[in-house]
PDB file of N, CA and C in Angstrom:
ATOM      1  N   UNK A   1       0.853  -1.182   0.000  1.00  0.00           N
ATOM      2  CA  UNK A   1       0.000   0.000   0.000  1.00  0.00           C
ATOM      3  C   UNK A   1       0.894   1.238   0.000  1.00  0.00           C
ATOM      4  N   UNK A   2       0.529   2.206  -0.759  1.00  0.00           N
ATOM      5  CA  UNK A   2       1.350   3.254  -1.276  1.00  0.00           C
ATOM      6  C   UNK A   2       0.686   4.340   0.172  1.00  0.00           C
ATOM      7  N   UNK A   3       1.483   5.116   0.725  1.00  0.00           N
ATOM      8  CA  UNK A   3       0.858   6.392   1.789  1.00  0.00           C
ATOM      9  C   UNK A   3       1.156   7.850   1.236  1.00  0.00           C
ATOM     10  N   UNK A   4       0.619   8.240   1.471  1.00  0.00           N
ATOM     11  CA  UNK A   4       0.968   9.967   0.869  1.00  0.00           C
ATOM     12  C   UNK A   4       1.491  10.924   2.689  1.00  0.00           C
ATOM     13  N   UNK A   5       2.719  11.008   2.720  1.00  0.00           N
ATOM     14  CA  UNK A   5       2.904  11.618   4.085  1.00  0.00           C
ATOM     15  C   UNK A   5       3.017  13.332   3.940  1.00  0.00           C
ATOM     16  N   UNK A   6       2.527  14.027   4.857  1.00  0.00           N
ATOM     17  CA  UNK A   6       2.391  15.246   4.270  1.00  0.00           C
ATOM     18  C   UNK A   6       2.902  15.928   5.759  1.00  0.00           C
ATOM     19  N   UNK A   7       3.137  17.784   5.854  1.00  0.00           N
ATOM     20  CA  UNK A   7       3.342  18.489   6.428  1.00  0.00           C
ATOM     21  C   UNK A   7       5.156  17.762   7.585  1.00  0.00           C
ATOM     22  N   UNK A   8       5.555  17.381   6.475  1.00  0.00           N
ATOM     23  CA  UNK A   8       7.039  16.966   7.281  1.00  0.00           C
ATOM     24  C   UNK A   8       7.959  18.172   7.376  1.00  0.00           C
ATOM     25  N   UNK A   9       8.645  17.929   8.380  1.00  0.00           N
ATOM     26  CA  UNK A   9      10.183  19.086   8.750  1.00  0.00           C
ATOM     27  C   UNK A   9      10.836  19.175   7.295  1.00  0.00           C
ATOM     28  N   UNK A  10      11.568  19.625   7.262  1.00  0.00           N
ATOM     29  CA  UNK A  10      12.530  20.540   5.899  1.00  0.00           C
ATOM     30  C   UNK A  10      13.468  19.273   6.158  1.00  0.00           C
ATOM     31  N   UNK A  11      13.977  18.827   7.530  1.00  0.00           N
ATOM     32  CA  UNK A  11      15.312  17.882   7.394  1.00  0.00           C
ATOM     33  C   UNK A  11      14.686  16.321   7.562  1.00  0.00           C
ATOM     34  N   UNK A  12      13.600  16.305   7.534  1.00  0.00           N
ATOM     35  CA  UNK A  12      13.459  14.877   7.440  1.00  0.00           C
ATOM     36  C   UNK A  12      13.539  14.273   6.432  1.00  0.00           C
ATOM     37  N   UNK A  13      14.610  12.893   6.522  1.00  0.00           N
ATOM     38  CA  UNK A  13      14.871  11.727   5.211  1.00  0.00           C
ATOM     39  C   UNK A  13      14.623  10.921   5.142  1.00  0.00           C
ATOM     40  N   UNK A  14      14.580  10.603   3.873  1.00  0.00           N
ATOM     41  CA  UNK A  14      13.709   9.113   3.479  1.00  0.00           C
ATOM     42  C   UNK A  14      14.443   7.950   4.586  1.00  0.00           C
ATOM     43  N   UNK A  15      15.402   8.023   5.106  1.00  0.00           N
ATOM     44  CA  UNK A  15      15.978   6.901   6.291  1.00  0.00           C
ATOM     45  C   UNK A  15      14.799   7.149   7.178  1.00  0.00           C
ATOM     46  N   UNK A  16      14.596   8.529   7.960  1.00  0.00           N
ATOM     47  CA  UNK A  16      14.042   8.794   8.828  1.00  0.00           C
ATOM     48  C   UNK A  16      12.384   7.817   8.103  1.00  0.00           C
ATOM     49  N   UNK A  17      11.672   8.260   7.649  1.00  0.00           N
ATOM     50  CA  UNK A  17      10.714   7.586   7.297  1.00  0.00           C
ATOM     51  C   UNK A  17      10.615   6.016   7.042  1.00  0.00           C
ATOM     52  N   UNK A  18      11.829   5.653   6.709  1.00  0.00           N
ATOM     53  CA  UNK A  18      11.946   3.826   6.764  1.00  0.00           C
ATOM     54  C   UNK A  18      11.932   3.275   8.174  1.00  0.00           C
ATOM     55  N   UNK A  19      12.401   4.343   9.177  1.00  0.00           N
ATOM     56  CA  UNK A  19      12.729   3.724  10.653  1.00  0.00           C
ATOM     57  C   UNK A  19      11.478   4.240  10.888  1.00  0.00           C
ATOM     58  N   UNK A  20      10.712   4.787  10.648  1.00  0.00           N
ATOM     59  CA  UNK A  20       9.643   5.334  11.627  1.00  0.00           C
ATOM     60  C   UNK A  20       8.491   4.498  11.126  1.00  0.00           C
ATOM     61  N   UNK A  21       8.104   4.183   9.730  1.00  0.00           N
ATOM     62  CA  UNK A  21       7.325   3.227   9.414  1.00  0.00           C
ATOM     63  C   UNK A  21       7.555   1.619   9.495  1.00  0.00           C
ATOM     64  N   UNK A  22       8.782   1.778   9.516  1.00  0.00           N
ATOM     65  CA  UNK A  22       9.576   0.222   9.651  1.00  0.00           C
ATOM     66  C   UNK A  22       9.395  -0.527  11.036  1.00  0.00           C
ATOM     67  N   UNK A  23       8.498   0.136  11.981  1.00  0.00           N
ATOM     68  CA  UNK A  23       8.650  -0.221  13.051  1.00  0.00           C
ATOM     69  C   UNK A  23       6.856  -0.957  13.246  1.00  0.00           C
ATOM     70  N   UNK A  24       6.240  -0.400  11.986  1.00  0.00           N
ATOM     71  CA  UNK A  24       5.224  -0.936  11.795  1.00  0.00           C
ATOM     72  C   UNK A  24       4.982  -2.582  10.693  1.00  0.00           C
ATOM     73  N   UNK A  25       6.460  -2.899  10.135  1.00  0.00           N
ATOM     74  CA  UNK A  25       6.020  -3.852   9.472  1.00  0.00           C
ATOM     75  C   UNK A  25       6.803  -3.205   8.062  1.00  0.00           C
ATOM     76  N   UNK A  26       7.029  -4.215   6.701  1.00  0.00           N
ATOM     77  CA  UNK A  26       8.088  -3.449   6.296  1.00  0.00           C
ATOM     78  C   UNK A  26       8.340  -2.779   5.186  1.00  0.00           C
ATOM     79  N   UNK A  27       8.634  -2.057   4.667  1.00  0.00           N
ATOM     80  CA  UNK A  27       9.012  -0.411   4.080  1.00  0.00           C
ATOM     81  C   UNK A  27       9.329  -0.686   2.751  1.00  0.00           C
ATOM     82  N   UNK A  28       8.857  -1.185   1.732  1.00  0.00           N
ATOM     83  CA  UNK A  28       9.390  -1.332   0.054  1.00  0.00           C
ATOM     84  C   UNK A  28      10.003  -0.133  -0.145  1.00  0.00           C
ATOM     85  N   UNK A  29       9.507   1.004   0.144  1.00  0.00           N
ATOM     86  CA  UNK A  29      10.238   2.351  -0.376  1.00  0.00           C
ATOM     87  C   UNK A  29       9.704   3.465   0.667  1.00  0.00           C
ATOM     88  N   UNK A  30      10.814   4.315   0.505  1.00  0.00           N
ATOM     89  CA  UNK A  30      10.307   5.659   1.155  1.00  0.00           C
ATOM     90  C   UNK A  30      11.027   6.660   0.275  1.00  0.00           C
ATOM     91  N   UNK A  31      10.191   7.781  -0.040  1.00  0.00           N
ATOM     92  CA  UNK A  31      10.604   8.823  -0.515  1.00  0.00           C
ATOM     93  C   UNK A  31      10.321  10.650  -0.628  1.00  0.00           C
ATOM     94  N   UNK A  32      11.021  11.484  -0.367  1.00  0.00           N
ATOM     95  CA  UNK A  32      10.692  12.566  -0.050  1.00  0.00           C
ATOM     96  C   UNK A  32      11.087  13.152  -0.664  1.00  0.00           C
ATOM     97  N   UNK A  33       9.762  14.065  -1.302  1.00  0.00           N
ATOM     98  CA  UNK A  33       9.573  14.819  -2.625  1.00  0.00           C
ATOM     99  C   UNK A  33      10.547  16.310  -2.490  1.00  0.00           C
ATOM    100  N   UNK A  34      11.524  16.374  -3.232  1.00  0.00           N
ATOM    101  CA  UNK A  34      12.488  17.847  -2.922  1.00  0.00           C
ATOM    102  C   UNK A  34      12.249  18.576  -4.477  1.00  0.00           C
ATOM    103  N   UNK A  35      12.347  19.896  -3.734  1.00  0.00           N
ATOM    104  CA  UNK A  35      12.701  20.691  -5.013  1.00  0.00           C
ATOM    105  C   UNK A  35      13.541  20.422  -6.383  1.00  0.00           C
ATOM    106  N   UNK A  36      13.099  20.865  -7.432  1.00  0.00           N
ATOM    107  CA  UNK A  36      13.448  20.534  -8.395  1.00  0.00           C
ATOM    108  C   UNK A  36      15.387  21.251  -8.412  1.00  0.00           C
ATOM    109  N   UNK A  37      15.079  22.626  -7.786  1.00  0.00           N
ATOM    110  CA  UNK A  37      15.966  23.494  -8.186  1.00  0.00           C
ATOM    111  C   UNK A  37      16.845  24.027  -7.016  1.00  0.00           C
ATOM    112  N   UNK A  38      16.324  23.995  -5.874  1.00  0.00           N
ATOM    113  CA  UNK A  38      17.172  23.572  -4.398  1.00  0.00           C
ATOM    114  C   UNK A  38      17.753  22.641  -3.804  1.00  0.00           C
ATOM    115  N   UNK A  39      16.915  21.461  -4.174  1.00  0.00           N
ATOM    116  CA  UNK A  39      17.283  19.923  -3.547  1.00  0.00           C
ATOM    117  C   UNK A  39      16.578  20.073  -2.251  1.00  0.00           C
ATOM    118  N   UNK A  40      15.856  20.896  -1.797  1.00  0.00           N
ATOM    119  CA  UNK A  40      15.427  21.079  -0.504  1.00  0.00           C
ATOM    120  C   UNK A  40      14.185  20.425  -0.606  1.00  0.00           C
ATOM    121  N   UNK A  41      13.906  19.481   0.300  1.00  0.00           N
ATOM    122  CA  UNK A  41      12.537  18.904   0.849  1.00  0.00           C
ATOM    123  C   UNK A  41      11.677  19.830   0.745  1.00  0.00           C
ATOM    124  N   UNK A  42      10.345  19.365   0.051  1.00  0.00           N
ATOM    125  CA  UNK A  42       8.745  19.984  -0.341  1.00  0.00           C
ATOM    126  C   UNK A  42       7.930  19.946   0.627  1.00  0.00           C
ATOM    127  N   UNK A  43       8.364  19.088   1.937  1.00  0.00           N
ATOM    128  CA  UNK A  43       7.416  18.876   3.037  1.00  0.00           C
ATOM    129  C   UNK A  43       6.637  18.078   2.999  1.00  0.00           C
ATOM    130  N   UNK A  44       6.693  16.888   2.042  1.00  0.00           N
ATOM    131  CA  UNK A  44       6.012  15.967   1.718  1.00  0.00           C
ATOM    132  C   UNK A  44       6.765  14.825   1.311  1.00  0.00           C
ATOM    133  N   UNK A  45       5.966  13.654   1.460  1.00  0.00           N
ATOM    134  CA  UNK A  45       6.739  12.465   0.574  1.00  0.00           C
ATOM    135  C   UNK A  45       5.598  10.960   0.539  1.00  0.00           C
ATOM    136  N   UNK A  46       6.148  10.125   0.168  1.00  0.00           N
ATOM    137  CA  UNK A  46       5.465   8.346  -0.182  1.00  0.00           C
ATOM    138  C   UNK A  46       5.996   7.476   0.718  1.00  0.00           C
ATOM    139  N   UNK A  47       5.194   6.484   1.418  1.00  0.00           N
ATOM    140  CA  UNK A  47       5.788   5.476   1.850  1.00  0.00           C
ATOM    141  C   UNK A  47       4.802   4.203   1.864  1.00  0.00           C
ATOM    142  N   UNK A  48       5.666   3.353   1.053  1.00  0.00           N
ATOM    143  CA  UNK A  48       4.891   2.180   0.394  1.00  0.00           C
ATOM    144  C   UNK A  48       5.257   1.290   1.482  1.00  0.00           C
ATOM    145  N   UNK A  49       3.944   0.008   1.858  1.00  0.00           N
ATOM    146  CA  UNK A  49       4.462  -1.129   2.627  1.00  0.00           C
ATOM    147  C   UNK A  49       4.104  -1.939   2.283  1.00  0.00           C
ATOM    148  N   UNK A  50       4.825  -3.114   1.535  1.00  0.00           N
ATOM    149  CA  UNK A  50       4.306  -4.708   1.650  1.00  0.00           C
ATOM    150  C   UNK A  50       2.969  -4.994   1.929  1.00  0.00           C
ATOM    151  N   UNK A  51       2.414  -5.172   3.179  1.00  0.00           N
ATOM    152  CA  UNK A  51       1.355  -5.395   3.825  1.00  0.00           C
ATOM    153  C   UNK A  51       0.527  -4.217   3.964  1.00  0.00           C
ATOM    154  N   UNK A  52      -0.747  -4.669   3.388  1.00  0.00           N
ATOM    155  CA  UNK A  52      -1.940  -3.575   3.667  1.00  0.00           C
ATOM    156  C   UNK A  52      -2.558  -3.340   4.920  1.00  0.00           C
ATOM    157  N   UNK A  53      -2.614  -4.648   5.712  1.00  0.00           N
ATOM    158  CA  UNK A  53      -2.459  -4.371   7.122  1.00  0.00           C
ATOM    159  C   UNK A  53      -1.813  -3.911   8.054  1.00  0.00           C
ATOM    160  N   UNK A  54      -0.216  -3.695   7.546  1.00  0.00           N
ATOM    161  CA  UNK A  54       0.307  -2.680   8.498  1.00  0.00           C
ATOM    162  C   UNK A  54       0.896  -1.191   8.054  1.00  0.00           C
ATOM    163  N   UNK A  55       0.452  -1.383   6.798  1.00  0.00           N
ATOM    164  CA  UNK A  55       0.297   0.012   6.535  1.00  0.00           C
ATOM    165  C   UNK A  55      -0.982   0.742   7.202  1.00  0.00           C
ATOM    166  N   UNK A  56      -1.922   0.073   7.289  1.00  0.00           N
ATOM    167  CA  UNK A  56      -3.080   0.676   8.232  1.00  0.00           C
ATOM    168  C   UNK A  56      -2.865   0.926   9.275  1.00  0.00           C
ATOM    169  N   UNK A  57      -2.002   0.017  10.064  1.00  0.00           N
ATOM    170  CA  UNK A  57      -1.838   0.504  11.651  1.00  0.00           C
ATOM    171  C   UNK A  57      -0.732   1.242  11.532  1.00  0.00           C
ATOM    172  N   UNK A  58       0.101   1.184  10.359  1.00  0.00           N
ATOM    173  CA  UNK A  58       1.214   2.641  10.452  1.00  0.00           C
ATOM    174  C   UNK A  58       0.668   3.848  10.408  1.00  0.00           C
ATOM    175  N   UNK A  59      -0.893   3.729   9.456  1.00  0.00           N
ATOM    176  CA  UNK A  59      -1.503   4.915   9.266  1.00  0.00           C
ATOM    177  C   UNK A  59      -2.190   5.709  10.055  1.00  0.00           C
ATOM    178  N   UNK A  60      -2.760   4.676  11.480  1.00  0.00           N
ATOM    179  CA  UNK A  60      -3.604   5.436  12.001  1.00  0.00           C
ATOM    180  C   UNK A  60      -2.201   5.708  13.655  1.00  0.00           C
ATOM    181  N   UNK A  61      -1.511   5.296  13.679  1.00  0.00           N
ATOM    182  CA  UNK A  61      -0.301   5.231  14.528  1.00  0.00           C
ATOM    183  C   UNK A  61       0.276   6.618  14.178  1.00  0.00           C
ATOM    184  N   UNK A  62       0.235   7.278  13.109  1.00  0.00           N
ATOM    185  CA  UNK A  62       1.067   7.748  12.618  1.00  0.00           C
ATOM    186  C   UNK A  62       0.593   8.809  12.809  1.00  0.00           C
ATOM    187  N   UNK A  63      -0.463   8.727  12.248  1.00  0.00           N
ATOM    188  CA  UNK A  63      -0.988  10.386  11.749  1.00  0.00           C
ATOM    189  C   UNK A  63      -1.761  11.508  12.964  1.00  0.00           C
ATOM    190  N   UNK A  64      -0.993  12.784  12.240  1.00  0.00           N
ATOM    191  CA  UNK A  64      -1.262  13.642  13.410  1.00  0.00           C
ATOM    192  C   UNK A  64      -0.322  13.226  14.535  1.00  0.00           C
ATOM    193  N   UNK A  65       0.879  12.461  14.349  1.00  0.00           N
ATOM    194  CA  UNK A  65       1.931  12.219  15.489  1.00  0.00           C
ATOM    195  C   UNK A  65       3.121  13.361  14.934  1.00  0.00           C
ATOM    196  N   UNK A  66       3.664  14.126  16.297  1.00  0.00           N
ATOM    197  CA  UNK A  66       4.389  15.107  15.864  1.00  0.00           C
ATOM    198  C   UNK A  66       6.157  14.568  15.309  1.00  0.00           C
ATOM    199  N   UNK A  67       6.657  14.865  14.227  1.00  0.00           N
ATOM    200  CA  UNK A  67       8.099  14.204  13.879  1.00  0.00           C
ATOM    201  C   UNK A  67       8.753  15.889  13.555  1.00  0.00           C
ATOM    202  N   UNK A  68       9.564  15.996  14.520  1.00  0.00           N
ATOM    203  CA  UNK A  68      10.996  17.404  14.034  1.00  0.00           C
ATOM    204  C   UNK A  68       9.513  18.720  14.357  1.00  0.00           C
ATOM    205  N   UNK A  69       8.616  18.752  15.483  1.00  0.00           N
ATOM    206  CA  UNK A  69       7.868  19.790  15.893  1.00  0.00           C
ATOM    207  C   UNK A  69       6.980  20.218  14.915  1.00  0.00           C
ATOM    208  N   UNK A  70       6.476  19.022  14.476  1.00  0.00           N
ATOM    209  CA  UNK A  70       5.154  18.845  13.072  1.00  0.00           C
ATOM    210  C   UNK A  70       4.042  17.966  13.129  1.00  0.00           C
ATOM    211  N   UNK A  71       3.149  18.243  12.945  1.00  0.00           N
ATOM    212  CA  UNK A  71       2.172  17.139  12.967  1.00  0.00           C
ATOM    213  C   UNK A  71       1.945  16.754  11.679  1.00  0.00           C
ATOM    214  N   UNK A  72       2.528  15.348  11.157  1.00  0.00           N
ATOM    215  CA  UNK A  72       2.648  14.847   9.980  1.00  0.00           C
ATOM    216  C   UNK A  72       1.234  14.608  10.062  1.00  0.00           C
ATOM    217  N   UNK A  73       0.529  14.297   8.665  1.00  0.00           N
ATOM    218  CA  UNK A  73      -0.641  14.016   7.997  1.00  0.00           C
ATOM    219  C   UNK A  73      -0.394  12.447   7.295  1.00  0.00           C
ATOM    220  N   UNK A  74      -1.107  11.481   7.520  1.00  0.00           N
ATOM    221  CA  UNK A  74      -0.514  10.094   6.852  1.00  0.00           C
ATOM    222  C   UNK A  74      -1.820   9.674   6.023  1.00  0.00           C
ATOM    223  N   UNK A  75      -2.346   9.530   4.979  1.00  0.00           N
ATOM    224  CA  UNK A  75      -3.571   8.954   4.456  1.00  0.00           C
ATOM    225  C   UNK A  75      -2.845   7.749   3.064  1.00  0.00           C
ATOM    226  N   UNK A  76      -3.880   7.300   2.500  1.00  0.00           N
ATOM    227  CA  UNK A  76      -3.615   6.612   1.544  1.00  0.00           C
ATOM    228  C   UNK A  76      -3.006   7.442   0.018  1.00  0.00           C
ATOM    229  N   UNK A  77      -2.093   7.225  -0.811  1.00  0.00           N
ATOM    230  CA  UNK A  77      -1.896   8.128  -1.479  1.00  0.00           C
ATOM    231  C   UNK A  77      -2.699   7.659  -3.206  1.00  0.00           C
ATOM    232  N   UNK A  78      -3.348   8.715  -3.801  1.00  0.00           N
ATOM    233  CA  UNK A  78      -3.662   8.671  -4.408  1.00  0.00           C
ATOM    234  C   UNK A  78      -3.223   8.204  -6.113  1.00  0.00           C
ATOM    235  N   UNK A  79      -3.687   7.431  -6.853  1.00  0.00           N
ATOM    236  CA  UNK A  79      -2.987   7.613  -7.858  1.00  0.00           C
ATOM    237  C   UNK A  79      -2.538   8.545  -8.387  1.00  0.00           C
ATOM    238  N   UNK A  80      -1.535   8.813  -9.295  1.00  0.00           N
ATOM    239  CA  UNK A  80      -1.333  10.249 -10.023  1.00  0.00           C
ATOM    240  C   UNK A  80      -1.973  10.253 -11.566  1.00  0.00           C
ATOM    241  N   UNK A  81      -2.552  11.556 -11.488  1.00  0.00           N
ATOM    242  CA  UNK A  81      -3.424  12.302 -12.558  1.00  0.00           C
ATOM    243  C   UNK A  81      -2.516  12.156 -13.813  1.00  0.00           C
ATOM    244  N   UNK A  82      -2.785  11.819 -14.749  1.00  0.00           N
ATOM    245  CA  UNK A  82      -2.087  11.929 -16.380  1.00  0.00           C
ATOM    246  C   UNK A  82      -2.341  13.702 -16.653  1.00  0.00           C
ATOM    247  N   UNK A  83      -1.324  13.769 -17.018  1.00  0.00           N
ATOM    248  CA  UNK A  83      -1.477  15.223 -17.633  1.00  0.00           C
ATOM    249  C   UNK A  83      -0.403  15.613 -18.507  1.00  0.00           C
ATOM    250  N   UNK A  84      -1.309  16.207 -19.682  1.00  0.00           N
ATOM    251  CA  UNK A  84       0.090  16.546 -20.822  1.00  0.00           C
ATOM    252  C   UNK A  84       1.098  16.621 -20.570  1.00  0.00           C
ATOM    253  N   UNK A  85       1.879  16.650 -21.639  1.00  0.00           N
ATOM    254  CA  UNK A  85       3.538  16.705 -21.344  1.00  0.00           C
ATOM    255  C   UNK A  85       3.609  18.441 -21.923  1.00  0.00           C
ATOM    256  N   UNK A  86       4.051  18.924 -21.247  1.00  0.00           N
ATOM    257  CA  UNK A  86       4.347  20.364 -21.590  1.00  0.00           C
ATOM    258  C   UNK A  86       5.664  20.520 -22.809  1.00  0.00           C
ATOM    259  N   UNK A  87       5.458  20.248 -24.115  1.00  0.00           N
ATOM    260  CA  UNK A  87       6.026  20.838 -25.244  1.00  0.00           C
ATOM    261  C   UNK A  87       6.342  21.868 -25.838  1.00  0.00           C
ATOM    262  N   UNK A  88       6.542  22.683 -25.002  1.00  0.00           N
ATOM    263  CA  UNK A  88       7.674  24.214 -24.828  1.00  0.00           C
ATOM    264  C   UNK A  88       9.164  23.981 -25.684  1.00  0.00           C
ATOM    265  N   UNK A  89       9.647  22.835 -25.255  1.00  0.00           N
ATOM    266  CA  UNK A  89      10.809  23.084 -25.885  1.00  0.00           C
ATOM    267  C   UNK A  89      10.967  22.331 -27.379  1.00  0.00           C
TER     268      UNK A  89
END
Protein backbone atom coordinates (compact mmCIF):
# COMPACT_ATOMS: atom_id res chain seq x y z
CA UNK A 1 0.00 0.00 0.00
CA UNK A 2 1.35 3.25 -1.28
CA UNK A 3 0.86 6.39 1.79
CA UNK A 4 0.97 9.97 0.87
CA UNK A 5 2.90 11.62 4.08
CA UNK A 6 2.39 15.25 4.27
CA UNK A 7 3.34 18.49 6.43
CA UNK A 8 7.04 16.97 7.28
CA UNK A 9 10.18 19.09 8.75
CA UNK A 10 12.53 20.54 5.90
CA UNK A 11 15.31 17.88 7.39
CA UNK A 12 13.46 14.88 7.44
CA UNK A 13 14.87 11.73 5.21
CA UNK A 14 13.71 9.11 3.48
CA UNK A 15 15.98 6.90 6.29
CA UNK A 16 14.04 8.79 8.83
CA UNK A 17 10.71 7.59 7.30
CA UNK A 18 11.95 3.83 6.76
CA UNK A 19 12.73 3.72 10.65
CA UNK A 20 9.64 5.33 11.63
CA UNK A 21 7.32 3.23 9.41
CA UNK A 22 9.58 0.22 9.65
CA UNK A 23 8.65 -0.22 13.05
CA UNK A 24 5.22 -0.94 11.80
CA UNK A 25 6.02 -3.85 9.47
CA UNK A 26 8.09 -3.45 6.30
CA UNK A 27 9.01 -0.41 4.08
CA UNK A 28 9.39 -1.33 0.05
CA UNK A 29 10.24 2.35 -0.38
CA UNK A 30 10.31 5.66 1.16
CA UNK A 31 10.60 8.82 -0.51
CA UNK A 32 10.69 12.57 -0.05
CA UNK A 33 9.57 14.82 -2.63
CA UNK A 34 12.49 17.85 -2.92
CA UNK A 35 12.70 20.69 -5.01
CA UNK A 36 13.45 20.53 -8.40
CA UNK A 37 15.97 23.49 -8.19
CA UNK A 38 17.17 23.57 -4.40
CA UNK A 39 17.28 19.92 -3.55
CA UNK A 40 15.43 21.08 -0.50
CA UNK A 41 12.54 18.90 0.85
CA UNK A 42 8.75 19.98 -0.34
CA UNK A 43 7.42 18.88 3.04
CA UNK A 44 6.01 15.97 1.72
CA UNK A 45 6.74 12.46 0.57
CA UNK A 46 5.46 8.35 -0.18
CA UNK A 47 5.79 5.48 1.85
CA UNK A 48 4.89 2.18 0.39
CA UNK A 49 4.46 -1.13 2.63
CA UNK A 50 4.31 -4.71 1.65
CA UNK A 51 1.36 -5.40 3.82
CA UNK A 52 -1.94 -3.57 3.67
CA UNK A 53 -2.46 -4.37 7.12
CA UNK A 54 0.31 -2.68 8.50
CA UNK A 55 0.30 0.01 6.54
CA UNK A 56 -3.08 0.68 8.23
CA UNK A 57 -1.84 0.50 11.65
CA UNK A 58 1.21 2.64 10.45
CA UNK A 59 -1.50 4.92 9.27
CA UNK A 60 -3.60 5.44 12.00
CA UNK A 61 -0.30 5.23 14.53
CA UNK A 62 1.07 7.75 12.62
CA UNK A 63 -0.99 10.39 11.75
CA UNK A 64 -1.26 13.64 13.41
CA UNK A 65 1.93 12.22 15.49
CA UNK A 66 4.39 15.11 15.86
CA UNK A 67 8.10 14.20 13.88
CA UNK A 68 11.00 17.40 14.03
CA UNK A 69 7.87 19.79 15.89
CA UNK A 70 5.15 18.85 13.07
CA UNK A 71 2.17 17.14 12.97
CA UNK A 72 2.65 14.85 9.98
CA UNK A 73 -0.64 14.02 8.00
CA UNK A 74 -0.51 10.09 6.85
CA UNK A 75 -3.57 8.95 4.46
CA UNK A 76 -3.61 6.61 1.54
CA UNK A 77 -1.90 8.13 -1.48
CA UNK A 78 -3.66 8.67 -4.41
CA UNK A 79 -2.99 7.61 -7.86
CA UNK A 80 -1.33 10.25 -10.02
CA UNK A 81 -3.42 12.30 -12.56
CA UNK A 82 -2.09 11.93 -16.38
CA UNK A 83 -1.48 15.22 -17.63
CA UNK A 84 0.09 16.55 -20.82
CA UNK A 85 3.54 16.71 -21.34
CA UNK A 86 4.35 20.36 -21.59
CA UNK A 87 6.03 20.84 -25.24
CA UNK A 88 7.67 24.21 -24.83
CA UNK A 89 10.81 23.08 -25.89
Amino acid sequence: MNMYVSNLGFHVQEEDLKQLFGSFGEVTSAKVIKDRDTGRSRGFGFVEMSSTEQANKAMTSLHNKELEGRLMSVSVARERESRPRNNRW
